[in-house]
PDB file of N, CA and C in Angstrom:
ATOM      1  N   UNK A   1      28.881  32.432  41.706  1.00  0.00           N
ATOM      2  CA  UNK A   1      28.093  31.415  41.016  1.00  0.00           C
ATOM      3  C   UNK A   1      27.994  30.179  41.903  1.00  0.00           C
ATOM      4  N   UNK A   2      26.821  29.539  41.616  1.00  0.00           N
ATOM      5  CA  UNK A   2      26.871  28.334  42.761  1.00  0.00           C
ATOM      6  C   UNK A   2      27.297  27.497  41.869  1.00  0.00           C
ATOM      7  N   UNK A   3      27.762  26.277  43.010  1.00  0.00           N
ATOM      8  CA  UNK A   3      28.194  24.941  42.427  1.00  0.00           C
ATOM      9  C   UNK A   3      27.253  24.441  42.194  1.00  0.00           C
ATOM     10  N   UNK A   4      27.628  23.110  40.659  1.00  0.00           N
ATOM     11  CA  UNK A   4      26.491  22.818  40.253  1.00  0.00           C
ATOM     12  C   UNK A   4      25.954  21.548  41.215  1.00  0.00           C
ATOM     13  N   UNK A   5      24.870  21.151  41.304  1.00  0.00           N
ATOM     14  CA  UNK A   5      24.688  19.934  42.016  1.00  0.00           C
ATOM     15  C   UNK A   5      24.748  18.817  41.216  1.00  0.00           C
ATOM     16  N   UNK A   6      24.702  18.112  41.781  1.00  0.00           N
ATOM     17  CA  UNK A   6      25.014  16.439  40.923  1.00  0.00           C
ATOM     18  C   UNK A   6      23.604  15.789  40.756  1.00  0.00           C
ATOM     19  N   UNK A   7      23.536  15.503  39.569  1.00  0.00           N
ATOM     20  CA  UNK A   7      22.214  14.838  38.987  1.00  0.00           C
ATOM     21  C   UNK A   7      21.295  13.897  39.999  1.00  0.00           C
ATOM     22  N   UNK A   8      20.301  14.249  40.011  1.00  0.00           N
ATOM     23  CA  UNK A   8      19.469  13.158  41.264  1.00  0.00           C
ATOM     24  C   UNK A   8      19.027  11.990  40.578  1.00  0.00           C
ATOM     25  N   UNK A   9      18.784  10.699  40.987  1.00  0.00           N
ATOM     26  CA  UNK A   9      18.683   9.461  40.131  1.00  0.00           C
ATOM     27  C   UNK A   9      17.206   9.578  40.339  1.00  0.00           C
ATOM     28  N   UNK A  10      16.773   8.508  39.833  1.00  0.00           N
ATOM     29  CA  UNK A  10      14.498   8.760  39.778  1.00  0.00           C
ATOM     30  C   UNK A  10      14.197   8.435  41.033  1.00  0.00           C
ATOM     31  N   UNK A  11      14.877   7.022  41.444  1.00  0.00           N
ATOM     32  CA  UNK A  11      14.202   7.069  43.530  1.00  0.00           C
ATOM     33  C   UNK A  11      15.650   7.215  44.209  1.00  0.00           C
ATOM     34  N   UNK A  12      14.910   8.048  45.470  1.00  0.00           N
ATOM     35  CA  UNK A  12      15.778   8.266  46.567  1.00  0.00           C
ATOM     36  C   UNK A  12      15.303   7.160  47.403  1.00  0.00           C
ATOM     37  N   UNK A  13      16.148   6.849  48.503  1.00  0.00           N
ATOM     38  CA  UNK A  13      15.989   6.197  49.460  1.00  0.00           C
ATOM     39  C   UNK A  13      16.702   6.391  50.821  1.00  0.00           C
ATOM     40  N   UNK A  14      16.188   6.571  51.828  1.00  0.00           N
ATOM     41  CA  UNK A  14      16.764   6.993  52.893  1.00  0.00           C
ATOM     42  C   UNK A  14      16.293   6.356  53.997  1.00  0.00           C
ATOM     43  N   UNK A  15      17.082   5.686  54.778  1.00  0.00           N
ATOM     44  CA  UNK A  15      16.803   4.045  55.603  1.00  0.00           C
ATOM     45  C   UNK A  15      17.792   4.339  56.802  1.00  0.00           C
ATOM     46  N   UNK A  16      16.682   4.985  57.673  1.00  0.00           N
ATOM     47  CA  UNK A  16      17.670   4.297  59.418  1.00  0.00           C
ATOM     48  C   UNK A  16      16.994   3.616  59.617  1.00  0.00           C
ATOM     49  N   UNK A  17      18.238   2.572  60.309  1.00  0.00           N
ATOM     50  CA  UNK A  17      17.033   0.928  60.973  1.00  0.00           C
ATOM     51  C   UNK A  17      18.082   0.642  62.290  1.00  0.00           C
ATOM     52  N   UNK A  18      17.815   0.323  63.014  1.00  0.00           N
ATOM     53  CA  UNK A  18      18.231   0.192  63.817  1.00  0.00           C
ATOM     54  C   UNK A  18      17.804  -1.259  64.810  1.00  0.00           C
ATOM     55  N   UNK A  19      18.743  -1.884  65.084  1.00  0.00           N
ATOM     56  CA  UNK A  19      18.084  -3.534  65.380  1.00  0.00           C
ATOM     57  C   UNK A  19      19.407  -3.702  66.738  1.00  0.00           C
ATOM     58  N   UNK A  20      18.542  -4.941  67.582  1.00  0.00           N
ATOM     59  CA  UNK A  20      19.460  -5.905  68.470  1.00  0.00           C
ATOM     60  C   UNK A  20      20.657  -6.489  68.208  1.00  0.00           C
ATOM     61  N   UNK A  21      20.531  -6.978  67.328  1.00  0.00           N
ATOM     62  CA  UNK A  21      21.767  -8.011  66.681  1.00  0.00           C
ATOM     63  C   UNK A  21      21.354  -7.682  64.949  1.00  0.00           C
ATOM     64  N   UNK A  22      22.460  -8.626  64.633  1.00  0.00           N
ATOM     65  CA  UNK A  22      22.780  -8.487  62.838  1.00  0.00           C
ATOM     66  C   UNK A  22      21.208  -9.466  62.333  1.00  0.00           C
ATOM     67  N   UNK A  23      20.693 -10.445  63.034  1.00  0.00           N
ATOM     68  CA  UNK A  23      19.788 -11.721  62.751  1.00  0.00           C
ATOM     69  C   UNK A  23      18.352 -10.312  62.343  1.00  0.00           C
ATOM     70  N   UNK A  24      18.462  -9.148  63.184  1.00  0.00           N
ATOM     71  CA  UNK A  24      17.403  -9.052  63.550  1.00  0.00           C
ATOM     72  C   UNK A  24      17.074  -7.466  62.523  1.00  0.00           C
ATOM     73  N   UNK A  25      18.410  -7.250  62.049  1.00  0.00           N
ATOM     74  CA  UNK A  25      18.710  -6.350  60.730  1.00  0.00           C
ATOM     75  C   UNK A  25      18.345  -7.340  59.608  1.00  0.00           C
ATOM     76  N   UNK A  26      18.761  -8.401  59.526  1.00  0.00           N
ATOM     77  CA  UNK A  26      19.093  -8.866  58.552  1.00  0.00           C
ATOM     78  C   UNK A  26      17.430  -9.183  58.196  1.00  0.00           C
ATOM     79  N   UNK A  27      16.433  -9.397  59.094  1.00  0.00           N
ATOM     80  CA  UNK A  27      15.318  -9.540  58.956  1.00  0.00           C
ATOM     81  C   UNK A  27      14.462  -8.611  58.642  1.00  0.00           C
ATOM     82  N   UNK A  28      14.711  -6.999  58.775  1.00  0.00           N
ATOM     83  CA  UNK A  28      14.093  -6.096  58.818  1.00  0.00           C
ATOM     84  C   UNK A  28      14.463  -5.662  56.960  1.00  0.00           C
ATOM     85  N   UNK A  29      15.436  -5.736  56.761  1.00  0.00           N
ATOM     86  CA  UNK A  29      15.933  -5.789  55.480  1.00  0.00           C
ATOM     87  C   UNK A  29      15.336  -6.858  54.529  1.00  0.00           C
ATOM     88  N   UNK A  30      15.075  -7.838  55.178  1.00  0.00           N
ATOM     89  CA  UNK A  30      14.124  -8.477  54.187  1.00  0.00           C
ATOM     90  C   UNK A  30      13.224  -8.714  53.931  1.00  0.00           C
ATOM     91  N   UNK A  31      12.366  -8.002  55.192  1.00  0.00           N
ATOM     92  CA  UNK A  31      11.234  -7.131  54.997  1.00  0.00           C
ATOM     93  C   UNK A  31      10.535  -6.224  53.850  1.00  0.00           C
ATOM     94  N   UNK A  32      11.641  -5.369  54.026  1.00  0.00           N
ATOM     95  CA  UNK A  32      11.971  -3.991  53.103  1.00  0.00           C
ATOM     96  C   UNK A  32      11.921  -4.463  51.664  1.00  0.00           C
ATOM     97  N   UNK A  33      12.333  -5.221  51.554  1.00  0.00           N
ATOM     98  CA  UNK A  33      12.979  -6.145  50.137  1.00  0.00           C
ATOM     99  C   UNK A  33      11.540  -6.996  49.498  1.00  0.00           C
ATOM    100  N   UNK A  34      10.706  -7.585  50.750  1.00  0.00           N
ATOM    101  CA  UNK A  34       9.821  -7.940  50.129  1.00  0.00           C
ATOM    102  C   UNK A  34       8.401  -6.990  50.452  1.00  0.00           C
ATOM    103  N   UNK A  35       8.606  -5.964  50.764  1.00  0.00           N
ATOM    104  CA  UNK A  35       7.551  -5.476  50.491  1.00  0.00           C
ATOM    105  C   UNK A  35       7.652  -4.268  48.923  1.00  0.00           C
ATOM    106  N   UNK A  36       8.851  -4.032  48.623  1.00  0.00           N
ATOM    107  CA  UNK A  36       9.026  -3.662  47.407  1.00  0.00           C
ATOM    108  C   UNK A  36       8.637  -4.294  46.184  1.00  0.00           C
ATOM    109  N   UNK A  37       8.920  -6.022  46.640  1.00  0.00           N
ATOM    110  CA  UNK A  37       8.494  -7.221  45.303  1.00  0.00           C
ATOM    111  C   UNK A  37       7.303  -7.185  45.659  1.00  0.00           C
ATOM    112  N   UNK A  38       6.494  -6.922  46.748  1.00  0.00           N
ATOM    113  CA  UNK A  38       5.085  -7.546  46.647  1.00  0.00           C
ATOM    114  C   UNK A  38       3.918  -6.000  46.005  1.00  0.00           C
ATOM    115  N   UNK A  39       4.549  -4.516  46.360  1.00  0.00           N
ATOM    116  CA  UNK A  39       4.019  -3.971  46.086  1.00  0.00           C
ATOM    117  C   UNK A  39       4.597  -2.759  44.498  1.00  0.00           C
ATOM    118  N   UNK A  40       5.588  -3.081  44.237  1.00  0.00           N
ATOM    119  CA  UNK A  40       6.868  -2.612  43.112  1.00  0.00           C
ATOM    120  C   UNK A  40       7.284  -1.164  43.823  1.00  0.00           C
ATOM    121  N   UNK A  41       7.266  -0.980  44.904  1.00  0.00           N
ATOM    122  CA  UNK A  41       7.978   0.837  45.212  1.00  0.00           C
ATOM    123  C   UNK A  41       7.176   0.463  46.801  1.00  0.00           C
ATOM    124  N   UNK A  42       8.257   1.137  47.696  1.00  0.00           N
ATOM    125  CA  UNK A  42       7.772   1.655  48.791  1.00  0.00           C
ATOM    126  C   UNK A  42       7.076   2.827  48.919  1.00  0.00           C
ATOM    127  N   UNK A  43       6.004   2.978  50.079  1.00  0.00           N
ATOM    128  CA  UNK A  43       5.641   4.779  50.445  1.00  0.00           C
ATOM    129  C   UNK A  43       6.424   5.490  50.378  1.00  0.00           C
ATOM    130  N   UNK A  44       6.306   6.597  50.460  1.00  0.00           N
ATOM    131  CA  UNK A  44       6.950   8.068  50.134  1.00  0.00           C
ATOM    132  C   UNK A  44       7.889   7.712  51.980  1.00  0.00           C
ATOM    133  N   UNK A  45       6.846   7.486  53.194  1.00  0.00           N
ATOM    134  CA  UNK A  45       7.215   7.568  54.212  1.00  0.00           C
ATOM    135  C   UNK A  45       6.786   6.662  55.177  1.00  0.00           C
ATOM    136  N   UNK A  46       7.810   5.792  55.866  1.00  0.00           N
ATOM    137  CA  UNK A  46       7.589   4.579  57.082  1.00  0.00           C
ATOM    138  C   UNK A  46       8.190   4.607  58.430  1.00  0.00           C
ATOM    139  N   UNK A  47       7.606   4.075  59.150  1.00  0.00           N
ATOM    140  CA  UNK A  47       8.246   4.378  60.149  1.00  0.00           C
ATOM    141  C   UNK A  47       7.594   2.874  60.835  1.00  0.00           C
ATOM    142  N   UNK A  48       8.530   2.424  61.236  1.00  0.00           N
ATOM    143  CA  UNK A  48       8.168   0.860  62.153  1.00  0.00           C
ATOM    144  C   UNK A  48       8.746   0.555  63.058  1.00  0.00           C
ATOM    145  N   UNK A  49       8.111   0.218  64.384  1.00  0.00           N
ATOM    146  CA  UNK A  49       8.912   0.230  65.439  1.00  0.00           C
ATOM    147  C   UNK A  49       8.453  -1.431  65.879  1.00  0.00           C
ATOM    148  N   UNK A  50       9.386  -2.314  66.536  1.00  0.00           N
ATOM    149  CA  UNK A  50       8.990  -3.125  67.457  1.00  0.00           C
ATOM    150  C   UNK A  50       9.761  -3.549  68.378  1.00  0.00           C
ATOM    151  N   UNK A  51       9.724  -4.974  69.212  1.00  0.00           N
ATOM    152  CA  UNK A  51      10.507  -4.839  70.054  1.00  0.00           C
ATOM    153  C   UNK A  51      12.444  -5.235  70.121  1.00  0.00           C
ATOM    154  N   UNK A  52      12.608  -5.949  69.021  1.00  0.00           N
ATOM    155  CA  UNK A  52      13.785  -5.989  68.438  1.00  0.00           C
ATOM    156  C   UNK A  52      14.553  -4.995  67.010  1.00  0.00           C
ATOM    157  N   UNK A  53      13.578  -4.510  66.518  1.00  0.00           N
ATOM    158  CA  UNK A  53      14.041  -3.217  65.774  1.00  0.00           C
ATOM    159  C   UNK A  53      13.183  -2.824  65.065  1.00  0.00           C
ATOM    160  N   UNK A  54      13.672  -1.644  64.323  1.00  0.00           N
ATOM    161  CA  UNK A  54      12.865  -0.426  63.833  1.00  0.00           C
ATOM    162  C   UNK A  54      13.226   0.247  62.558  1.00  0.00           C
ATOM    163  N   UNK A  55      12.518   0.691  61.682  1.00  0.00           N
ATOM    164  CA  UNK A  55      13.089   1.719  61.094  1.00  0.00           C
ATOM    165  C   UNK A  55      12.472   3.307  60.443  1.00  0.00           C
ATOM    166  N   UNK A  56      12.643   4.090  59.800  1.00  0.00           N
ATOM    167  CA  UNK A  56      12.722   5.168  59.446  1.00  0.00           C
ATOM    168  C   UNK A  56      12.954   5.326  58.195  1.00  0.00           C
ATOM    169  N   UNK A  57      12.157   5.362  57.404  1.00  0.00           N
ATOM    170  CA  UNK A  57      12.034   5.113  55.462  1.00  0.00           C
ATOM    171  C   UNK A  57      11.414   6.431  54.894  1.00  0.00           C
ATOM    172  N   UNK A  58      12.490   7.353  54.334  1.00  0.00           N
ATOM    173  CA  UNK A  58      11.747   8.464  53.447  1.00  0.00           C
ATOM    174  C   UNK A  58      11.827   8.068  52.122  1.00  0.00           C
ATOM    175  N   UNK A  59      11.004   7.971  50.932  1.00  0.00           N
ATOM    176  CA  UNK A  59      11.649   7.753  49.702  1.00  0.00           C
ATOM    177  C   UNK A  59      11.152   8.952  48.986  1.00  0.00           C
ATOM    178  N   UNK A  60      11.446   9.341  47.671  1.00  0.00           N
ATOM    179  CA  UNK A  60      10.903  10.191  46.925  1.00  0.00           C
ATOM    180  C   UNK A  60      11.542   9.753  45.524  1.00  0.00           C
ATOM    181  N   UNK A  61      10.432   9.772  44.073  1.00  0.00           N
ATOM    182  CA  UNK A  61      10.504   9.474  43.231  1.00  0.00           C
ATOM    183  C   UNK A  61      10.068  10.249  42.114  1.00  0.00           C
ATOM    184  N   UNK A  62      11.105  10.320  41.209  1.00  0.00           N
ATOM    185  CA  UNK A  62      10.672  11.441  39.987  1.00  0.00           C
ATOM    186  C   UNK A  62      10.675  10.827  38.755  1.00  0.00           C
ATOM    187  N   UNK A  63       9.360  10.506  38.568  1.00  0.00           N
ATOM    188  CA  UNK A  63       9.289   9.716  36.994  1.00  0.00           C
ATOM    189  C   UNK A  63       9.654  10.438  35.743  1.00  0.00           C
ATOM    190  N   UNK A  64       9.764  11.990  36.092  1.00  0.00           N
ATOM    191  CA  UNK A  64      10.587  12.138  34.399  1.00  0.00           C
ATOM    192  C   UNK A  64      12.119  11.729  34.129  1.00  0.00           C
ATOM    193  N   UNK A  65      12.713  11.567  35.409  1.00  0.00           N
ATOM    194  CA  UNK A  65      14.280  11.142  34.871  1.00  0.00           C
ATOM    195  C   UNK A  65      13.978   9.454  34.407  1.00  0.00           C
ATOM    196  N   UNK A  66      14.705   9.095  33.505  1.00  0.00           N
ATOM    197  CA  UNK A  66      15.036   7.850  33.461  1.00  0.00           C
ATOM    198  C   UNK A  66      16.737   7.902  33.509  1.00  0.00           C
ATOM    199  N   UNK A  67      17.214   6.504  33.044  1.00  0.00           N
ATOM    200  CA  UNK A  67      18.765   5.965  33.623  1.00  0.00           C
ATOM    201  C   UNK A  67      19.573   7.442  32.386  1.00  0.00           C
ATOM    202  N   UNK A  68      18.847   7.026  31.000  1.00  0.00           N
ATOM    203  CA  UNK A  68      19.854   7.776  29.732  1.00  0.00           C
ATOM    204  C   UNK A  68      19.625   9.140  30.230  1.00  0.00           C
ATOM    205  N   UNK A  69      18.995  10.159  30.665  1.00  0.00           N
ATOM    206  CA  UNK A  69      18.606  11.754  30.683  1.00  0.00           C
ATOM    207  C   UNK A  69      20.037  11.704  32.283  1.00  0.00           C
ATOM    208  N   UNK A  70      19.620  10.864  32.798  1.00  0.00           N
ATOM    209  CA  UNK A  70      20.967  11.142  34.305  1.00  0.00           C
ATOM    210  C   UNK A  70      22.255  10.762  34.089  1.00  0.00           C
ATOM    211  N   UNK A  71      22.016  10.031  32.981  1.00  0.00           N
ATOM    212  CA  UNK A  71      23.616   9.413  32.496  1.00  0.00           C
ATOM    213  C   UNK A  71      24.070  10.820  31.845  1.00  0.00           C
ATOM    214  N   UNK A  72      23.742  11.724  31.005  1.00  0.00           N
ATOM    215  CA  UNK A  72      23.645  12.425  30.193  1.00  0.00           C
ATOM    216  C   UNK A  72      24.302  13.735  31.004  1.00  0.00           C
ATOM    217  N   UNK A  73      22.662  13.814  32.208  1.00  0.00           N
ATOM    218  CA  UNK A  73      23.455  14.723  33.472  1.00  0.00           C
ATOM    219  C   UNK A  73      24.658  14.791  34.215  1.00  0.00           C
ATOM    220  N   UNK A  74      24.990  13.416  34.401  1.00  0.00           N
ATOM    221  CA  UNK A  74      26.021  13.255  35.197  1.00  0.00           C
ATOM    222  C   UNK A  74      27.392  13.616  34.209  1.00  0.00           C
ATOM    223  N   UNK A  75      27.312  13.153  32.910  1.00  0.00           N
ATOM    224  CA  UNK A  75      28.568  13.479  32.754  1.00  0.00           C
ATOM    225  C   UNK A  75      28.883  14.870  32.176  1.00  0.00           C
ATOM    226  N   UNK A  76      27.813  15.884  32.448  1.00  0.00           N
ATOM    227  CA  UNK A  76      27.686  17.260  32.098  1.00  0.00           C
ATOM    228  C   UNK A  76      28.262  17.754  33.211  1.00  0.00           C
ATOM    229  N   UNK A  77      27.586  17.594  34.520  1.00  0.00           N
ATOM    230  CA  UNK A  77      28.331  17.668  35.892  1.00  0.00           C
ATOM    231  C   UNK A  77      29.503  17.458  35.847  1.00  0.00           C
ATOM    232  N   UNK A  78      29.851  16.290  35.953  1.00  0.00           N
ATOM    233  CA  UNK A  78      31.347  15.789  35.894  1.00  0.00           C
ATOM    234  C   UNK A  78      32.552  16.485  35.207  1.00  0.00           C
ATOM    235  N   UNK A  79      32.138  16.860  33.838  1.00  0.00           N
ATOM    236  CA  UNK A  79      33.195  17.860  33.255  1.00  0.00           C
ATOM    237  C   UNK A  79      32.928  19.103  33.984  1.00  0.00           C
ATOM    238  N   UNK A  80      31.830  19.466  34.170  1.00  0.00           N
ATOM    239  CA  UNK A  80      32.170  20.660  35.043  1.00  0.00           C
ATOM    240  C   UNK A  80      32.967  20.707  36.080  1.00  0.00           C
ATOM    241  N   UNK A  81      33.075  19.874  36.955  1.00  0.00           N
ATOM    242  CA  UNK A  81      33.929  19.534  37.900  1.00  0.00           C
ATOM    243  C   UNK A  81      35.390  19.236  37.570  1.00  0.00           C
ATOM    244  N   UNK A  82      35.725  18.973  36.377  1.00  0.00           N
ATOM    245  CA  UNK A  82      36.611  18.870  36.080  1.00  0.00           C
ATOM    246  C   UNK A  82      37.797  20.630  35.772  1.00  0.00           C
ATOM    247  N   UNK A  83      36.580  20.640  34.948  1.00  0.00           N
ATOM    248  CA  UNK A  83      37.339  22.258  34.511  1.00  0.00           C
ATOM    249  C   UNK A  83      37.891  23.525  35.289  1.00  0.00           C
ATOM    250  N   UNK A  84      37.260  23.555  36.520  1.00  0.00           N
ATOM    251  CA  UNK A  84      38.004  24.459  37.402  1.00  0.00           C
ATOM    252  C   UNK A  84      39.758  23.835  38.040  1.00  0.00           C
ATOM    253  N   UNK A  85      39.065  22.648  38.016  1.00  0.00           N
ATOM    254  CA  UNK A  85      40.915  21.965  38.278  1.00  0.00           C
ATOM    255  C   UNK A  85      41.820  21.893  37.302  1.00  0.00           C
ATOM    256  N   UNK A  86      41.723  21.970  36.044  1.00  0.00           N
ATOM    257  CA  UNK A  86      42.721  21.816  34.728  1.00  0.00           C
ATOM    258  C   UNK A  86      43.073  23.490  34.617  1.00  0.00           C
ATOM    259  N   UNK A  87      42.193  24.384  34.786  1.00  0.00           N
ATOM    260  CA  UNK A  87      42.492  25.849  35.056  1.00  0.00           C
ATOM    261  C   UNK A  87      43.320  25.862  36.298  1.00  0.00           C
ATOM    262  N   UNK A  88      43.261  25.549  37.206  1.00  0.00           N
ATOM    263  CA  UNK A  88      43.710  25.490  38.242  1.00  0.00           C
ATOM    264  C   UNK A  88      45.635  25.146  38.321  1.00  0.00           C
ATOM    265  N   UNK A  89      45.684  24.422  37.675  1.00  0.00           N
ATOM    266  CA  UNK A  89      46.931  23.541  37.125  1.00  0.00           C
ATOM    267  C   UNK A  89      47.689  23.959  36.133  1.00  0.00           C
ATOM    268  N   UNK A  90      47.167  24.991  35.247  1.00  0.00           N
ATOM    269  CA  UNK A  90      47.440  25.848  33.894  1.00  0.00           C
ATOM    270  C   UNK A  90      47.424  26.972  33.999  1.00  0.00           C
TER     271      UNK A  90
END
């Protein structure tokens, strides 16, 4: 039987960035930050390069989960995870 997987939340986000110094992260990040407030969600996929840094943005988003249906998941998961170890111990 496979293991179960663990509940996926509604957005993923997946962020290499890579910069000169911390000034020049710290800028690229607030980038990121305001192009989320200016547009409410990033593309699916980014990629930005310049001459002090860069990054690499996959996102993916599933509007049927909300927070209560993953809360719900997760702690269905979770006891599952639990129960092979209390057998385990008994």
């Amino acid at each position: 039987m496979d293991d179960p997987k663990p509940p996926r939340r509604r957005i993923i986000f997946m962020a290499k960035i890579e910069a000169d110094d911390w000034l020049r992260l710290e800028d690229e990040l607030t980038h990121i930050a305001t192009e989320i407030a200016r547009h409410g969600k990033l593309p699916a996929n980014s990629i930005s390069g310049g001459y002090s840094c860069g990054h690499i943005i996959v996102t993916s988003e599933d509007g049927s989960i909300d927070h209560d249906g993953w809360a719900k998941e997760l702690d269905t998961y979770l006891e599952a995870q639990r129960l092979p170890q209390e057998s385990d111990n008994g």
